[in-house]
Protein backbone atom coordinates (compact mmCIF):
# COMPACT_ATOMS: atom_id res chain seq x y z
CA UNK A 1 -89.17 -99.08 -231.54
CA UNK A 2 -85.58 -99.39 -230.28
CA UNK A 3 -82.79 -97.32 -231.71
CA UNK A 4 -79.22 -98.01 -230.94
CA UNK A 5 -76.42 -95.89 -231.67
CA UNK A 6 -73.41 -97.32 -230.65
CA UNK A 7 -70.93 -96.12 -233.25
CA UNK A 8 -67.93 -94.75 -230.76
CA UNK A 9 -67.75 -91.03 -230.00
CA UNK A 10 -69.73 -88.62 -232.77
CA UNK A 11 -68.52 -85.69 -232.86
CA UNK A 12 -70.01 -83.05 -235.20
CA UNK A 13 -68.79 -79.45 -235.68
CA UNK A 14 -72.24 -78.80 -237.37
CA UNK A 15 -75.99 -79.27 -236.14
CA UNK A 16 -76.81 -83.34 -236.23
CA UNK A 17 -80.50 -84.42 -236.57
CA UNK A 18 -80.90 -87.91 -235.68
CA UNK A 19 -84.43 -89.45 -237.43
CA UNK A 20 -85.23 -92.32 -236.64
CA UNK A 21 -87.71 -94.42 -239.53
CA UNK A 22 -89.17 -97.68 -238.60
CA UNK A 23 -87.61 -100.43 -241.20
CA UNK A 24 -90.61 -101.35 -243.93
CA UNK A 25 -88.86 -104.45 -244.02
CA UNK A 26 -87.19 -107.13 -241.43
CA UNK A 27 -83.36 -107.03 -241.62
CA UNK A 28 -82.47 -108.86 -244.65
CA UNK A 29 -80.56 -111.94 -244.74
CA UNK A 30 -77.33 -112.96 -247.44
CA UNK A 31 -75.58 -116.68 -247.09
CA UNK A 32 -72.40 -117.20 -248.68
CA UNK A 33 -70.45 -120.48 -249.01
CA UNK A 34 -66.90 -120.81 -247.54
CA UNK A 35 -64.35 -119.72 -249.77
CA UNK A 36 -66.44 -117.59 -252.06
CA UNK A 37 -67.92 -113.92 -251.76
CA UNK A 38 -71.15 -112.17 -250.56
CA UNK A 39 -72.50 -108.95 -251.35
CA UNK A 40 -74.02 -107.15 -248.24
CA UNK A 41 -76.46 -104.63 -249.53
CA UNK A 42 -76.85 -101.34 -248.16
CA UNK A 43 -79.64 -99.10 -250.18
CA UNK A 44 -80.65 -95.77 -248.95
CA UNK A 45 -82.26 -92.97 -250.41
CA UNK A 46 -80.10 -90.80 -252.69
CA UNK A 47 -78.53 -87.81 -251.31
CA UNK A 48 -79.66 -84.71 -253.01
CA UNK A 49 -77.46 -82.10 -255.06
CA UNK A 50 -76.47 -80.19 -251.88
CA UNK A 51 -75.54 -83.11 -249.66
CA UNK A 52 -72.34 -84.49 -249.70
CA UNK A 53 -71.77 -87.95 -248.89
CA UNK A 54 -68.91 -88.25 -245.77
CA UNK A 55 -68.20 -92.00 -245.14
CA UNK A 56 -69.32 -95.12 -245.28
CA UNK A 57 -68.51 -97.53 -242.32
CA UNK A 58 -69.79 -100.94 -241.90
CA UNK A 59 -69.50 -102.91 -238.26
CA UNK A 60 -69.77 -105.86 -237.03
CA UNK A 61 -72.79 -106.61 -234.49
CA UNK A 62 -72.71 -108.42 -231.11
CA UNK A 63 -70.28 -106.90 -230.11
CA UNK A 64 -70.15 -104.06 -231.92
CA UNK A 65 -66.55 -103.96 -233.92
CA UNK A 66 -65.04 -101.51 -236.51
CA UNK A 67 -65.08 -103.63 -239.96
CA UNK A 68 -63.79 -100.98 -242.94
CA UNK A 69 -64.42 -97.38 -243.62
CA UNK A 70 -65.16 -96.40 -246.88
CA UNK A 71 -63.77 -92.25 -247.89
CA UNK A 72 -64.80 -90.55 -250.91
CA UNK A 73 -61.34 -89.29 -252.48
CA UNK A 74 -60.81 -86.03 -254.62
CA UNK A 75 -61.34 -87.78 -257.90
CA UNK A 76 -64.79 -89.05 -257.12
CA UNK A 77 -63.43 -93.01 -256.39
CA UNK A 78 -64.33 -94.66 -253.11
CA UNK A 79 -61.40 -96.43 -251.54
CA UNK A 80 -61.55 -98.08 -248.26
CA UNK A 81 -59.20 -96.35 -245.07
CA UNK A 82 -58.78 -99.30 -243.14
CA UNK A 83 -60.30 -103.13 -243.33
CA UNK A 84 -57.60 -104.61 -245.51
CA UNK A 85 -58.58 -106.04 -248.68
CA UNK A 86 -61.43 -108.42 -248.23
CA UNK A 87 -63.94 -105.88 -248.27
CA UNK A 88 -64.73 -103.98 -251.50
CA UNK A 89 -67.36 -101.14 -252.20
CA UNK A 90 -69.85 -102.30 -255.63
CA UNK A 91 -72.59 -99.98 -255.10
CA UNK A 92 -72.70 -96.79 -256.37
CA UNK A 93 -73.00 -94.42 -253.40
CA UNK A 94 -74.11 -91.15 -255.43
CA UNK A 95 -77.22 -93.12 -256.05
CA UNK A 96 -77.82 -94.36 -252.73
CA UNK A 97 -76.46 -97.69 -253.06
CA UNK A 98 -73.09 -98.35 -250.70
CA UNK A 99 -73.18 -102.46 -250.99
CA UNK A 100 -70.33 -104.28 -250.47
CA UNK A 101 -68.41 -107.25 -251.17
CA UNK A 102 -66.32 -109.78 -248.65
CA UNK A 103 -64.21 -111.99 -250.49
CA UNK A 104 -63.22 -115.17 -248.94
CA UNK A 105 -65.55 -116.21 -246.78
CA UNK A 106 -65.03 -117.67 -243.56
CA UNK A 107 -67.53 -119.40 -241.32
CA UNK A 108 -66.39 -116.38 -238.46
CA UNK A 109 -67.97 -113.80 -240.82
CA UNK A 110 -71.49 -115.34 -239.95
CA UNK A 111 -72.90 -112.30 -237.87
CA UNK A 112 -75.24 -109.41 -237.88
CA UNK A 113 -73.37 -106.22 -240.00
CA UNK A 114 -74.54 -102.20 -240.28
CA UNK A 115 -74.10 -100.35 -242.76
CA UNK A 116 -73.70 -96.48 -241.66
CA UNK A 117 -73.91 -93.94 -244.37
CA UNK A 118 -72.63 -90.24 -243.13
CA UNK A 119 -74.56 -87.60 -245.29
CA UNK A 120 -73.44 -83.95 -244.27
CA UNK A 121 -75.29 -80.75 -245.36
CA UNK A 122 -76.00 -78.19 -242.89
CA UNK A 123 -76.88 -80.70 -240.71
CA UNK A 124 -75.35 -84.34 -239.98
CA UNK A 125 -77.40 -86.86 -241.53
CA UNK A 126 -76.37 -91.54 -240.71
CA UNK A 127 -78.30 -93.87 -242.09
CA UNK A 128 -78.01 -97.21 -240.97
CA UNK A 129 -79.03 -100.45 -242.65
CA UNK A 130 -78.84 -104.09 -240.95
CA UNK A 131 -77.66 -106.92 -242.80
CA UNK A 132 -77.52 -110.63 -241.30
CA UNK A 133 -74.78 -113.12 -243.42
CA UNK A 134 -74.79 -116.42 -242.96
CA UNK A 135 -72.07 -118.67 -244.35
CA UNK A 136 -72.67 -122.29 -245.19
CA UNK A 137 -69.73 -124.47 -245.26
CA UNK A 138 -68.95 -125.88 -248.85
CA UNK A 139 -70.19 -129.45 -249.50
CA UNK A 140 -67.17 -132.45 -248.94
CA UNK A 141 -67.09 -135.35 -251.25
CA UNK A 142 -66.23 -138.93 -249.62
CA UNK A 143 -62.73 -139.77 -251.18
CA UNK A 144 -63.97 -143.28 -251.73
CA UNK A 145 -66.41 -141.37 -254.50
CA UNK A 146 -64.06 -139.66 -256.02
CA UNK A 147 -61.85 -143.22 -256.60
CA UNK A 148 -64.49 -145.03 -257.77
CA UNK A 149 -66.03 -142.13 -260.20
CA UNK A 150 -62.29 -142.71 -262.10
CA UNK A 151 -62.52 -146.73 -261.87
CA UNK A 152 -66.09 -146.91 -262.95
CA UNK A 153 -65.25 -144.69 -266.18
CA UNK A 154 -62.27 -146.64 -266.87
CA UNK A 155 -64.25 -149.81 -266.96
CA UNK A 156 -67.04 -148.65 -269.03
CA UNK A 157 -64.48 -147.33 -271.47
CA UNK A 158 -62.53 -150.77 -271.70
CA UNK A 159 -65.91 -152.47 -272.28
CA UNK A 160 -67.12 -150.40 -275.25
CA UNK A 161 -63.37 -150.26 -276.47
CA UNK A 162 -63.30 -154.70 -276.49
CA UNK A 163 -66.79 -154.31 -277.89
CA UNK A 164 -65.45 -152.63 -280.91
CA UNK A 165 -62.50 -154.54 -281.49
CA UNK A 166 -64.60 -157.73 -281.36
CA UNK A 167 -67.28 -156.36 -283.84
CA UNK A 168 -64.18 -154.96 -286.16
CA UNK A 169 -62.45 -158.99 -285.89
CA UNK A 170 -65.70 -160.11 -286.87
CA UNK A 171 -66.42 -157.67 -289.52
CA UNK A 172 -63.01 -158.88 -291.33
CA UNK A 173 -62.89 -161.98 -290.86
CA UNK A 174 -65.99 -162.77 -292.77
CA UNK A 175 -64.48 -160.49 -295.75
């Protein structure tokens, strides 16, 4: 088992328990295409009544760098703090689900991400889920292709265009 728990200074005004689970399942793996979106999930198990959910913050991995924070605000919405607007929060964290889109892919967001949920009560409760994205680059198409794919259509639609004619000349000309 190896924890790590390298998310900057924590400072809690309140008891924090730290548990540590071993993960039922190996860190799961997205791919995204350049230029498109990915959804990194990040499912944990709902808070109950008397917990209030703090933060979400998701990092970057090797090395470890600040990505967005997520803050609920006063009417119940989620908006991020900081992370600009490339990053935007889909789940539903109320019922344990704190996924979130990148738009715009670019092959530098290929890397390991966490997810850390903040959960306080009486005590200070993170969850932390792993999420690997891997962005594949989107498929080129030779130019000479896309010439010929115009050409090629052109032709065939000149040769059943004289077909016609011809059969319609013949047609009246035996009338």
């Amino acid at each position: 088992c190896r924890v790590e728990l390298n998310i900057g200074k924590l400072h809690a005004v309140v008891a924090t328990c730290l548990t540590v689970r071993a993960a039922v399942v190996n860190v799961s793996v997205v791919t995204g295409t350049m230029g498109t979106s990915a959804t990194l999930s990040c499912v944990f198990p709902p808070p109950a009544l008397d917990h209030t959910l703090h933060k979400v913050t998701w990092m970057r991995k090797d090395p470890y760098r600040h990505i967005v924070t997520f803050r609920t605000q006063t009417d119940g919405s989620w908006a991020a703090e900081n992370g600009g607007t490339r990053f935007e929060l889909v789940g539903k964290p109320e019922w344990g689900n704190t996924s979130t889109r990148i738009k715009q892919l670019s092959v530098e967001d290929s890397h390991g991400y966490l997810c850390l949920v903040e959960i306080v009560t009486s005590t200070y409760h993170l969850f932390q889920c792993e999420i690997q994205l891997q962005i594949a680059t989107a498929p080129q198409f030779s130019y000479t292709l896309i010439l010929c794919i115009p050409l090629g259509v052109k032709s065939l639609v000149l040769l059943v265009m004289g077909f016609i004619l011809i059969r319609d000349k013949t047609r009246r000309s035996r009338d």
